[in-house]
PDB file of N, CA and C in Angstrom:
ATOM      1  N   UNK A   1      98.136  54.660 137.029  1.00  0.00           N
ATOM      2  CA  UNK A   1      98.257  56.089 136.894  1.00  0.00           C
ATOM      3  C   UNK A   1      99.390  56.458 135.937  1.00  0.00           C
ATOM      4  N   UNK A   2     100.320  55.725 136.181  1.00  0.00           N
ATOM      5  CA  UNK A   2     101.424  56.174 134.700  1.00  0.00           C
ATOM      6  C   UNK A   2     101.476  56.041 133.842  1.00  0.00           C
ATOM      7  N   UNK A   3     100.618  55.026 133.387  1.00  0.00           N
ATOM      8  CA  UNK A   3      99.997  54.514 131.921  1.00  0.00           C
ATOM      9  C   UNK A   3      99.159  55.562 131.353  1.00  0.00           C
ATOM     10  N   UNK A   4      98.441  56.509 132.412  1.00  0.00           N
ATOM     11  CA  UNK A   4      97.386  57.517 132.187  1.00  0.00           C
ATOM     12  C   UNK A   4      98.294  58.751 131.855  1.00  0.00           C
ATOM     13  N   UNK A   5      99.244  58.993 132.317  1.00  0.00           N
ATOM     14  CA  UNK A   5     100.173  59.789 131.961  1.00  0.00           C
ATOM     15  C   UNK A   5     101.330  59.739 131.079  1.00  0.00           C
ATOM     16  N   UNK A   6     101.593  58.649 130.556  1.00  0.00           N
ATOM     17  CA  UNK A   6     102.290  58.688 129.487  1.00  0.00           C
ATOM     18  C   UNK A   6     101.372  58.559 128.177  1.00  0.00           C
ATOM     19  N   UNK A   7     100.372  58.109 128.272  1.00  0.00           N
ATOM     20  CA  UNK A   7      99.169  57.804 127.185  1.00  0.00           C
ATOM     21  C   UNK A   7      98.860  59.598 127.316  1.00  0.00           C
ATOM     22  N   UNK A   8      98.580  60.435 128.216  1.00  0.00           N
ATOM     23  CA  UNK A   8      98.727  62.081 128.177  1.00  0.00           C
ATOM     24  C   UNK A   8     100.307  62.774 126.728  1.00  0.00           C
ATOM     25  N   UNK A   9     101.202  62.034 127.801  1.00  0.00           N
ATOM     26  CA  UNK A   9     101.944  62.880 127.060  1.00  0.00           C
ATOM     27  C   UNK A   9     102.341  62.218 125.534  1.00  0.00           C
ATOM     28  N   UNK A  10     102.037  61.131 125.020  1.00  0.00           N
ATOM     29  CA  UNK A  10     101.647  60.760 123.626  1.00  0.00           C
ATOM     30  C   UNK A  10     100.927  61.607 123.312  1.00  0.00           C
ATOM     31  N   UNK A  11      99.912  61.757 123.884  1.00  0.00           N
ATOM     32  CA  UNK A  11      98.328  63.013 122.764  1.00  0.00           C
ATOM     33  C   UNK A  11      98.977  64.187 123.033  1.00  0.00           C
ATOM     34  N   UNK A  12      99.772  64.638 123.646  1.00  0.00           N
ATOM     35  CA  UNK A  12     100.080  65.935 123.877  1.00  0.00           C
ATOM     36  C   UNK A  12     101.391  66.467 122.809  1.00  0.00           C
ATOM     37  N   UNK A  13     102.309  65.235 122.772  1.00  0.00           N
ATOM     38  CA  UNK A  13     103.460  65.390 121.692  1.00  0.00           C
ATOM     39  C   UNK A  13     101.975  65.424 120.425  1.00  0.00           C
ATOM     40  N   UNK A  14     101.849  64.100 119.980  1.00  0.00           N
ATOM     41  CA  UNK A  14     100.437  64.175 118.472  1.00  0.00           C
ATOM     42  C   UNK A  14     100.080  65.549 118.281  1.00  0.00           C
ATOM     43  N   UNK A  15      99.178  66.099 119.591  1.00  0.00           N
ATOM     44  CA  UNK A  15      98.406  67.671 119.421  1.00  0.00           C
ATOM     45  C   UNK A  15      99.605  68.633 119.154  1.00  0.00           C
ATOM     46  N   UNK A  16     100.862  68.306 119.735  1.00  0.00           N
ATOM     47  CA  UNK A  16     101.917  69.898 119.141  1.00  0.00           C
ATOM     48  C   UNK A  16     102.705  69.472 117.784  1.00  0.00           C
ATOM     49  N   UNK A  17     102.501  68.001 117.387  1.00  0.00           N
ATOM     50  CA  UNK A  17     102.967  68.062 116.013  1.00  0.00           C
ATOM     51  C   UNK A  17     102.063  68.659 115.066  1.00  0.00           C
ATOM     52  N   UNK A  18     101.002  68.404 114.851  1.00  0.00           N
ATOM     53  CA  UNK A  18      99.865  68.598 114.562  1.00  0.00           C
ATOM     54  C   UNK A  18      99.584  70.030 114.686  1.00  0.00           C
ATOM     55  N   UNK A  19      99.854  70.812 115.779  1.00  0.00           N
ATOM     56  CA  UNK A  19      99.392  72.494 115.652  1.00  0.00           C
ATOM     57  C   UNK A  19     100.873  72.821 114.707  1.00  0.00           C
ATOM     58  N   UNK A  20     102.015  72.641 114.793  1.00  0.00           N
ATOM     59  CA  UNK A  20     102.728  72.640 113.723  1.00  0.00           C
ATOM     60  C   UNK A  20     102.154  72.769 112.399  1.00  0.00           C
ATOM     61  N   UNK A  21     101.976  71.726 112.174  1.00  0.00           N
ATOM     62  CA  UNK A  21     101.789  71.893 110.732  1.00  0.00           C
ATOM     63  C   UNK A  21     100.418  72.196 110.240  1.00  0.00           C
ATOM     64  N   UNK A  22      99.804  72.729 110.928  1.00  0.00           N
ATOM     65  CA  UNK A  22      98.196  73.901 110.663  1.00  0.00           C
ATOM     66  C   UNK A  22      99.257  75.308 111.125  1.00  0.00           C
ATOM     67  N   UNK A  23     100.379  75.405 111.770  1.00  0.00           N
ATOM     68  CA  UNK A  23     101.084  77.015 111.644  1.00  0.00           C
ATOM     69  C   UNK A  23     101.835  76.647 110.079  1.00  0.00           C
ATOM     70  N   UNK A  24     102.103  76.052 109.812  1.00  0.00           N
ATOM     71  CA  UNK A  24     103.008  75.859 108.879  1.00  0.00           C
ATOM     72  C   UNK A  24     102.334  76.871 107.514  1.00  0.00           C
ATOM     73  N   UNK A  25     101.271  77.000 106.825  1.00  0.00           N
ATOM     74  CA  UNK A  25     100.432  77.816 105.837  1.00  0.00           C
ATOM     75  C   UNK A  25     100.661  79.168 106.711  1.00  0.00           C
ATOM     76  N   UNK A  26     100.479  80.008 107.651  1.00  0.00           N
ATOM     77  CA  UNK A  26     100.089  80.939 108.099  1.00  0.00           C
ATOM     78  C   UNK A  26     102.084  81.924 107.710  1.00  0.00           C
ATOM     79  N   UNK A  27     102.790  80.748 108.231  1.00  0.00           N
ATOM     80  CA  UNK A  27     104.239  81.102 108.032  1.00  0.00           C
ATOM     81  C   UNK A  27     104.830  81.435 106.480  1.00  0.00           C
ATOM     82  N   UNK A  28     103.981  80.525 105.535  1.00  0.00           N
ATOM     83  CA  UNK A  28     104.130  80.831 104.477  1.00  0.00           C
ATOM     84  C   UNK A  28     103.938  81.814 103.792  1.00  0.00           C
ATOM     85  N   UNK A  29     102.374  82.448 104.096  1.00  0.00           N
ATOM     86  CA  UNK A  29     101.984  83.448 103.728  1.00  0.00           C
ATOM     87  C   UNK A  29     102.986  84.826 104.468  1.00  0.00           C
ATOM     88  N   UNK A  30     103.405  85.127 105.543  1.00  0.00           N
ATOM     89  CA  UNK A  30     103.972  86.152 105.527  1.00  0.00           C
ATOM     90  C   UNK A  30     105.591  86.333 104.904  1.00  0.00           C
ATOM     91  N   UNK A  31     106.018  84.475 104.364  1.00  0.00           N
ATOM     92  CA  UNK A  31     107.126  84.617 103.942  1.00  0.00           C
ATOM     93  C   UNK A  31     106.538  85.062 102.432  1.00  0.00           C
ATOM     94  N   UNK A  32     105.592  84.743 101.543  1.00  0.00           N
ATOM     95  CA  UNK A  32     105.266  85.645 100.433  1.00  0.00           C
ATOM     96  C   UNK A  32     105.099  87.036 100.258  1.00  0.00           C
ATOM     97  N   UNK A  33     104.341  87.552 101.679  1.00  0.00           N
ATOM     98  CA  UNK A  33     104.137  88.809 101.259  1.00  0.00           C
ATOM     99  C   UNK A  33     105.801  89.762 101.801  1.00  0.00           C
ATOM    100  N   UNK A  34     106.377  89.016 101.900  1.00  0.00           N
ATOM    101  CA  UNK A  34     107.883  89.513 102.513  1.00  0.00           C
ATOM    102  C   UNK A  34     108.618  89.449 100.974  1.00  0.00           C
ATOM    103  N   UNK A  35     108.025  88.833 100.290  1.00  0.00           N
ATOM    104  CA  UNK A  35     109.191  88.803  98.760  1.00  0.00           C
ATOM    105  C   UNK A  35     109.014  90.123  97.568  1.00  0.00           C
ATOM    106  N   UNK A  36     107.584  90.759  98.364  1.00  0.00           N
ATOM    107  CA  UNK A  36     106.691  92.304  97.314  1.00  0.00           C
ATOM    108  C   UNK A  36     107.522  93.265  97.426  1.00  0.00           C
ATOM    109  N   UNK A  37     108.716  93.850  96.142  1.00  0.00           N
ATOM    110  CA  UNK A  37     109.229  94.586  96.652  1.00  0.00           C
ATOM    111  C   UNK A  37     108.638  95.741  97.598  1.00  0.00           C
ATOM    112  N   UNK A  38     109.648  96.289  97.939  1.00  0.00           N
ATOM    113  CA  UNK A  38     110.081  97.305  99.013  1.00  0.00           C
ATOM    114  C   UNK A  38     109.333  98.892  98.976  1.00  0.00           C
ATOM    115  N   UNK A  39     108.995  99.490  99.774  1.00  0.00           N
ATOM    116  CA  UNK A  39     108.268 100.869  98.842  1.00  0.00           C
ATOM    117  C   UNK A  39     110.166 101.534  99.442  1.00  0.00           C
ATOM    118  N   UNK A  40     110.248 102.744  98.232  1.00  0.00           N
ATOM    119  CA  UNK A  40     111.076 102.972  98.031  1.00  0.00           C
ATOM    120  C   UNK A  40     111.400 104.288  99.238  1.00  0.00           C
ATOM    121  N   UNK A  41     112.960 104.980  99.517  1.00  0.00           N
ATOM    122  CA  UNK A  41     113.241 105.583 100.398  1.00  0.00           C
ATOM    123  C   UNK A  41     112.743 106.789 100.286  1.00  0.00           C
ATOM    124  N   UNK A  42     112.684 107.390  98.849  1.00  0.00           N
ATOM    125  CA  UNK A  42     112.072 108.393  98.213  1.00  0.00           C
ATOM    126  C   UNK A  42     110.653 108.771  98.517  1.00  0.00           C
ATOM    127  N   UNK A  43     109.914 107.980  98.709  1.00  0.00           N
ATOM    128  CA  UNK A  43     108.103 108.079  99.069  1.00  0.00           C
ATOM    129  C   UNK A  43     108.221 108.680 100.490  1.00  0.00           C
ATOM    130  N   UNK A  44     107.389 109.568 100.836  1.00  0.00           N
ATOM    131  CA  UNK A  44     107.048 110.245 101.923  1.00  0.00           C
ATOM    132  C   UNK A  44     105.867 110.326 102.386  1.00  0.00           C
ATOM    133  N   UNK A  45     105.157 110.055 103.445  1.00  0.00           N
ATOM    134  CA  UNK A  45     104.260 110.477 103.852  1.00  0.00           C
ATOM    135  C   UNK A  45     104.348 111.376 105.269  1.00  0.00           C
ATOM    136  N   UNK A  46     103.091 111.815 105.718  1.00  0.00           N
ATOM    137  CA  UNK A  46     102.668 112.936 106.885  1.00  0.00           C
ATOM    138  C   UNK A  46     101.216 112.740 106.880  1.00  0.00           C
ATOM    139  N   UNK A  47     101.161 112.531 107.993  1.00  0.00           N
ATOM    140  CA  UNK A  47      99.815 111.565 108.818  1.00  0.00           C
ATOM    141  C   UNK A  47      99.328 113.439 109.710  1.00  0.00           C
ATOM    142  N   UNK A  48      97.498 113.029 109.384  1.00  0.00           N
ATOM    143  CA  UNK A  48      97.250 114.147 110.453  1.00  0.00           C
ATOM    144  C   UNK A  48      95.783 113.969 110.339  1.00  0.00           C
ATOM    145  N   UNK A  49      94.534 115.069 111.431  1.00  0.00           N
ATOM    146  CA  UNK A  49      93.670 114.657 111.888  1.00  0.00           C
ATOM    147  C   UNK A  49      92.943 115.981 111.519  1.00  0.00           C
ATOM    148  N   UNK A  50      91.532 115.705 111.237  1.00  0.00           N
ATOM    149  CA  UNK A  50      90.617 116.652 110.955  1.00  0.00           C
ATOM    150  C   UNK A  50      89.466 116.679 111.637  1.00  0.00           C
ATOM    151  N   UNK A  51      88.806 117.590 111.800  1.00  0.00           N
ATOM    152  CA  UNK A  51      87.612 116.777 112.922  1.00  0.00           C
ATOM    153  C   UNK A  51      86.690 116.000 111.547  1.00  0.00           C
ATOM    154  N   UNK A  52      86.549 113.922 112.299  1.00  0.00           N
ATOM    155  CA  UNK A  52      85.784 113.522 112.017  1.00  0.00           C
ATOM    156  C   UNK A  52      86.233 112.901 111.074  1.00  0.00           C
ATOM    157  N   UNK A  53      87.546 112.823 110.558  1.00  0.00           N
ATOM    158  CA  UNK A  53      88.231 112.001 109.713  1.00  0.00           C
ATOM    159  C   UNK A  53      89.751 112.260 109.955  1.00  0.00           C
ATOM    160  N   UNK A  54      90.612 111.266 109.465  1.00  0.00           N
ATOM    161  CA  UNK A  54      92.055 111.735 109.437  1.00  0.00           C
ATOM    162  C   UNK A  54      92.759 111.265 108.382  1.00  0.00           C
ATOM    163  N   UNK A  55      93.842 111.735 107.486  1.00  0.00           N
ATOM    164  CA  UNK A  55      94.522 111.485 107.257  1.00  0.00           C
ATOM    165  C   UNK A  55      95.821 111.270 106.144  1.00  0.00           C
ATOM    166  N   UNK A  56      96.990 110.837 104.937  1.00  0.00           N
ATOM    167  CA  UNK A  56      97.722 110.427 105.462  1.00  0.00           C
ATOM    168  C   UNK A  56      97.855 110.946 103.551  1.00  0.00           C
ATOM    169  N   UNK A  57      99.220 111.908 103.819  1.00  0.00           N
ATOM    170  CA  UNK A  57      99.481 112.346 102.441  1.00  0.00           C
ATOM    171  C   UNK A  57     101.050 111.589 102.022  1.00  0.00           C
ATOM    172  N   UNK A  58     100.701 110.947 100.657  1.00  0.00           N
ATOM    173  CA  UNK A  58     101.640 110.088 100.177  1.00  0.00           C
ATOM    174  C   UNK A  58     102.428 111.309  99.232  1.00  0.00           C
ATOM    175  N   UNK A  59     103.793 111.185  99.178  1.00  0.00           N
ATOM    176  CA  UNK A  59     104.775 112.096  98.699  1.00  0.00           C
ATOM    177  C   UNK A  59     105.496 111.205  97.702  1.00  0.00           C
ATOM    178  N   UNK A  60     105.356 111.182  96.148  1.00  0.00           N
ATOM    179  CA  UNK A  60     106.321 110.708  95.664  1.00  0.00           C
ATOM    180  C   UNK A  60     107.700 111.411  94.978  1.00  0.00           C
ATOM    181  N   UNK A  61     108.701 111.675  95.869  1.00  0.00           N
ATOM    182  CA  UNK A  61     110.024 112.269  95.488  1.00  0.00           C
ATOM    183  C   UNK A  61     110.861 111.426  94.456  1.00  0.00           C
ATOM    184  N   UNK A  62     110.716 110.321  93.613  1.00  0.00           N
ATOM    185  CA  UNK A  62     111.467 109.761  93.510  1.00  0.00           C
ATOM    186  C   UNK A  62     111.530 109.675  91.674  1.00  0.00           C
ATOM    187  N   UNK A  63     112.512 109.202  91.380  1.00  0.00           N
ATOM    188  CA  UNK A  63     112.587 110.050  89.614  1.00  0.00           C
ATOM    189  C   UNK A  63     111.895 109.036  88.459  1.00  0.00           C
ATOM    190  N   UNK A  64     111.080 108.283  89.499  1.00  0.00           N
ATOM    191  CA  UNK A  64     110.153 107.063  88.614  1.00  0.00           C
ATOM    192  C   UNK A  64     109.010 107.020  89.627  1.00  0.00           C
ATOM    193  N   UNK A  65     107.635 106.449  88.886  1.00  0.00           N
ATOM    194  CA  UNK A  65     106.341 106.277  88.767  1.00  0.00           C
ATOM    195  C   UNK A  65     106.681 105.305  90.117  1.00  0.00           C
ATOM    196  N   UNK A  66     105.512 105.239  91.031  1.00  0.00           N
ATOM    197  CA  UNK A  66     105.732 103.919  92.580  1.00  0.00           C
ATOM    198  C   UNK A  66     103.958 104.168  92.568  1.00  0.00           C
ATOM    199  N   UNK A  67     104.002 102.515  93.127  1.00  0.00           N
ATOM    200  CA  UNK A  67     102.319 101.952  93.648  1.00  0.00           C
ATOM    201  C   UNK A  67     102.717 101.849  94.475  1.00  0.00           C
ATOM    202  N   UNK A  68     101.992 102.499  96.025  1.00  0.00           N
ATOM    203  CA  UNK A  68     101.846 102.130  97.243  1.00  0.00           C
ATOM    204  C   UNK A  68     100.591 102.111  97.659  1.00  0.00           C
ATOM    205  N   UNK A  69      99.871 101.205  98.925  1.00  0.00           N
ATOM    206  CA  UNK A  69      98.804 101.017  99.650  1.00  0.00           C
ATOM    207  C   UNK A  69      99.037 101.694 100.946  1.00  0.00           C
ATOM    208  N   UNK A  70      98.352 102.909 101.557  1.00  0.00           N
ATOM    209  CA  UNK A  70      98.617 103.317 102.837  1.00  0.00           C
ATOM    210  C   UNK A  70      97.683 102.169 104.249  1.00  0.00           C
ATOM    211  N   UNK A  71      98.698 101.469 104.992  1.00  0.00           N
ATOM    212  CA  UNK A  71      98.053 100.726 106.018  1.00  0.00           C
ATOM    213  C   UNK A  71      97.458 101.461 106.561  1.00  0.00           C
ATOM    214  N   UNK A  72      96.583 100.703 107.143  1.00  0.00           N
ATOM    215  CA  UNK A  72      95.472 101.839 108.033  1.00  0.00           C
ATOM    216  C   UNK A  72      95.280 100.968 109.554  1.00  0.00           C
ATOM    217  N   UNK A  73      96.065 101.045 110.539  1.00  0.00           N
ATOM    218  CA  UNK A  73      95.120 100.154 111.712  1.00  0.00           C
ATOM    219  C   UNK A  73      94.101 100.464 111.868  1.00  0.00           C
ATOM    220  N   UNK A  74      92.802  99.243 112.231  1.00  0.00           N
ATOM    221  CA  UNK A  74      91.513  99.437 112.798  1.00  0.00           C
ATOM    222  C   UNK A  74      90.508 100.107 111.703  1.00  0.00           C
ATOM    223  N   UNK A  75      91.121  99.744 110.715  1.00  0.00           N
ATOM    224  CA  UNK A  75      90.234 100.535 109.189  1.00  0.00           C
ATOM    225  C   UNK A  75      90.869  99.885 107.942  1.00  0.00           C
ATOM    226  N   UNK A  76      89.504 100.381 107.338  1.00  0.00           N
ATOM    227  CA  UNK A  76      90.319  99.857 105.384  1.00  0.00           C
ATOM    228  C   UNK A  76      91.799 100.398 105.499  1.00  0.00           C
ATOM    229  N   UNK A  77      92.616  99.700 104.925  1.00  0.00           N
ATOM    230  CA  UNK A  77      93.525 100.421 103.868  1.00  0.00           C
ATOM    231  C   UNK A  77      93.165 100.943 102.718  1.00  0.00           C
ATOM    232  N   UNK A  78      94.016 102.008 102.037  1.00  0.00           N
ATOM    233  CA  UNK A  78      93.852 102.631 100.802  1.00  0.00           C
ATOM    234  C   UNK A  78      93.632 101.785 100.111  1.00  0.00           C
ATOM    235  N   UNK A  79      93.583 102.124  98.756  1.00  0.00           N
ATOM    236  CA  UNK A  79      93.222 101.802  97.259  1.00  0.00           C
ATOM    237  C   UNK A  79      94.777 101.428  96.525  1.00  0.00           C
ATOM    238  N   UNK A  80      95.024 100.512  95.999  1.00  0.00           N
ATOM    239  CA  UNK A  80      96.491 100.862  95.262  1.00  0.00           C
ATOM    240  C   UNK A  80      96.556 102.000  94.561  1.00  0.00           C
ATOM    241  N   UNK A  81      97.462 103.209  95.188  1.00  0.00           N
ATOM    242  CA  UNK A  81      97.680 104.424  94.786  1.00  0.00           C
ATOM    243  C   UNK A  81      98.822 104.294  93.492  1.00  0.00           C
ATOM    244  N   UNK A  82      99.003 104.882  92.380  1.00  0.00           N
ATOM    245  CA  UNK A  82      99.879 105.195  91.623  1.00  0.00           C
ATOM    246  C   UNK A  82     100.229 106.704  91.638  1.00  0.00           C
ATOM    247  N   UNK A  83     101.370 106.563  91.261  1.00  0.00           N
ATOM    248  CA  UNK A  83     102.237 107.829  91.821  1.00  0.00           C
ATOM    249  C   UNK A  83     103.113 108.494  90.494  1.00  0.00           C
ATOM    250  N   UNK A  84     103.206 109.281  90.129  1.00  0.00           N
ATOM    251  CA  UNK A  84     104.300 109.620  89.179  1.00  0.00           C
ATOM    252  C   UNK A  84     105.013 110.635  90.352  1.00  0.00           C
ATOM    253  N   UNK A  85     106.199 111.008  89.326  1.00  0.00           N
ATOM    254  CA  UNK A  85     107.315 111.685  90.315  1.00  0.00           C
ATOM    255  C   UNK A  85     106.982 113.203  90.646  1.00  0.00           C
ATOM    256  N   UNK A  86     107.460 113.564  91.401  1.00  0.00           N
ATOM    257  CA  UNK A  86     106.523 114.671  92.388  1.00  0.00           C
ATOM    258  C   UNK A  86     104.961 114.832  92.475  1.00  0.00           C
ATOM    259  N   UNK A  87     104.530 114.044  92.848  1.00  0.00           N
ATOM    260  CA  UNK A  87     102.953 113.748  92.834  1.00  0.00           C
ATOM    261  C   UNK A  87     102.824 113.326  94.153  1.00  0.00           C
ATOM    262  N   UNK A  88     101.616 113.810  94.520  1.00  0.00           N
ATOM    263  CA  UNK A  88     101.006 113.546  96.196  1.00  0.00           C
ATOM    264  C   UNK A  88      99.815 113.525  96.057  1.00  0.00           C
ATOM    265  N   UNK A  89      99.264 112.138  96.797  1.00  0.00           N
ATOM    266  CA  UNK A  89      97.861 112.014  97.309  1.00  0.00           C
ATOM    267  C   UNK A  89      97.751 111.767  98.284  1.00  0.00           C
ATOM    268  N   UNK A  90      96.393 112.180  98.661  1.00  0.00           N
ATOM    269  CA  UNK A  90      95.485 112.302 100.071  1.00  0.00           C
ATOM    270  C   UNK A  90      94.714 110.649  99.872  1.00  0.00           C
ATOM    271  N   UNK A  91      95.389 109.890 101.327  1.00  0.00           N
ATOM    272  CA  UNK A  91      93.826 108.608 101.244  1.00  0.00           C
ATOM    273  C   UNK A  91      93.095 109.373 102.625  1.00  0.00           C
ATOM    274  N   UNK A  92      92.046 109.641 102.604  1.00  0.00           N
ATOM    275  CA  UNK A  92      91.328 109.680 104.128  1.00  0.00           C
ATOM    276  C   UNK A  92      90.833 108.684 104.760  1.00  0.00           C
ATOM    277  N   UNK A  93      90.592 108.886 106.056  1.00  0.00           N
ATOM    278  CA  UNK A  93      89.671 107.519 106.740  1.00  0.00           C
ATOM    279  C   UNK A  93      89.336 107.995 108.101  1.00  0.00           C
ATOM    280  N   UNK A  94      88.322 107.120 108.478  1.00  0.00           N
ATOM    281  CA  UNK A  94      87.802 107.261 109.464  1.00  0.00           C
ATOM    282  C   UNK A  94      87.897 106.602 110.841  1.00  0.00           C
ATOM    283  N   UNK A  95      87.916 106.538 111.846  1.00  0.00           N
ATOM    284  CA  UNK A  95      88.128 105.479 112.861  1.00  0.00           C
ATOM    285  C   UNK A  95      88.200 106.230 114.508  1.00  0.00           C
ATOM    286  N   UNK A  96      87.652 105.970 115.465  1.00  0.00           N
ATOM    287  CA  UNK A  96      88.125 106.592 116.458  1.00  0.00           C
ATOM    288  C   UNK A  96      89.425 106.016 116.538  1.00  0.00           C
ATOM    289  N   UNK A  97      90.228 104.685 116.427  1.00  0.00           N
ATOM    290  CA  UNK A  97      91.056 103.874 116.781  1.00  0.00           C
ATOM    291  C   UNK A  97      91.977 103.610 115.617  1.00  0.00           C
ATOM    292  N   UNK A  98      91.266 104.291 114.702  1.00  0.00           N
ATOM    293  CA  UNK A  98      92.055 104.054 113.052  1.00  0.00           C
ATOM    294  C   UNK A  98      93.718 104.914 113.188  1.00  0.00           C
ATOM    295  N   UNK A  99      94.533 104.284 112.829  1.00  0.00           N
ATOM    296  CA  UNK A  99      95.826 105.119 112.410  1.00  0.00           C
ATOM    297  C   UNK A  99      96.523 104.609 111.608  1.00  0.00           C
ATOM    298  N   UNK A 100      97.419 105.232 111.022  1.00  0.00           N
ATOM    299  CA  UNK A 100      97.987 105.273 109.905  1.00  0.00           C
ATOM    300  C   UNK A 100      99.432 104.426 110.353  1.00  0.00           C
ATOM    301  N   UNK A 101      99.633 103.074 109.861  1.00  0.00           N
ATOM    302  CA  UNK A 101     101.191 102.594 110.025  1.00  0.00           C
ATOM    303  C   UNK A 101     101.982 102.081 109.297  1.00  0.00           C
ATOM    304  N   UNK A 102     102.039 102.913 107.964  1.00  0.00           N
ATOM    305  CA  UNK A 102     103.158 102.646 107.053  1.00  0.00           C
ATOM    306  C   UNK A 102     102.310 102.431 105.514  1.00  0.00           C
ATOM    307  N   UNK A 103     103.594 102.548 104.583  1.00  0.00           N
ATOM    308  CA  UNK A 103     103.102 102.065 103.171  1.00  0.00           C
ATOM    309  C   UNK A 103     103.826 100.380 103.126  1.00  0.00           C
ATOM    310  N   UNK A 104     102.874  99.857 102.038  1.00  0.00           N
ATOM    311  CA  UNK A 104     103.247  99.076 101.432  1.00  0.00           C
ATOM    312  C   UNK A 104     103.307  98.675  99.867  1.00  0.00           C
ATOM    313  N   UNK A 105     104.142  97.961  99.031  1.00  0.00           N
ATOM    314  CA  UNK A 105     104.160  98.140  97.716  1.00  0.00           C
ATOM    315  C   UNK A 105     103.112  97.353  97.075  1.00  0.00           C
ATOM    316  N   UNK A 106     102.598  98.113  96.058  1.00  0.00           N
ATOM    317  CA  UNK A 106     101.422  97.080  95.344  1.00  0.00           C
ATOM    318  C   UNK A 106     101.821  97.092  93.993  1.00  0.00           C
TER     319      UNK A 106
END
């Protein structure tokens, strides 16, 4: 019986080295998309609901041109939006469950 259990905990160390390094790609990728700059402090949005769609007006305050993507939970995200300075667009969308959680830079 202890032979059966240490021959266990051999395959069991193997199987968690091993799920290691199949996480190892997944870690990478969010350390890349962590290096896209920043959307800037200046960009504004205001999230709201219409019957049958909702949503999510991008504000660019800032004294230069910005690309942002509006996240969308439970739905597409936007389109890469371009922005010049005081310029605002509308992305809409649809979703019973869809909401709006943040920009990101494209």
């Amino acid at each position: 019986m202890r032979k059966l259990s240490r021959r266990s905990i051999t395959i069991a160390a193997a199987l968690a080295m091993a799920g290691s390094l199949v996480a190892a790609p997944a870690n990478a990728e969010v350390a890349d998309s962590g290096t896209a700059a920043a959307v800037p402090k200046c960009v504004h949005t205001q999230a709201g609901k219409r019957p049958g769609w909702q949503y999510v007006d991008v504000i660019n305050e800032c004294n230069r041109n910005v690309r942002v993507i509006a996240k969308i939970a439970n739905a597409q995200d936007s389109r890469c939006m371009s922005l010049r300075p005081g310029q605002k667009k509308v992305d809409r969308f649809r979703g019973d469950n869809a909401r709006f959680i943040g920009l990101k830079a494209c």
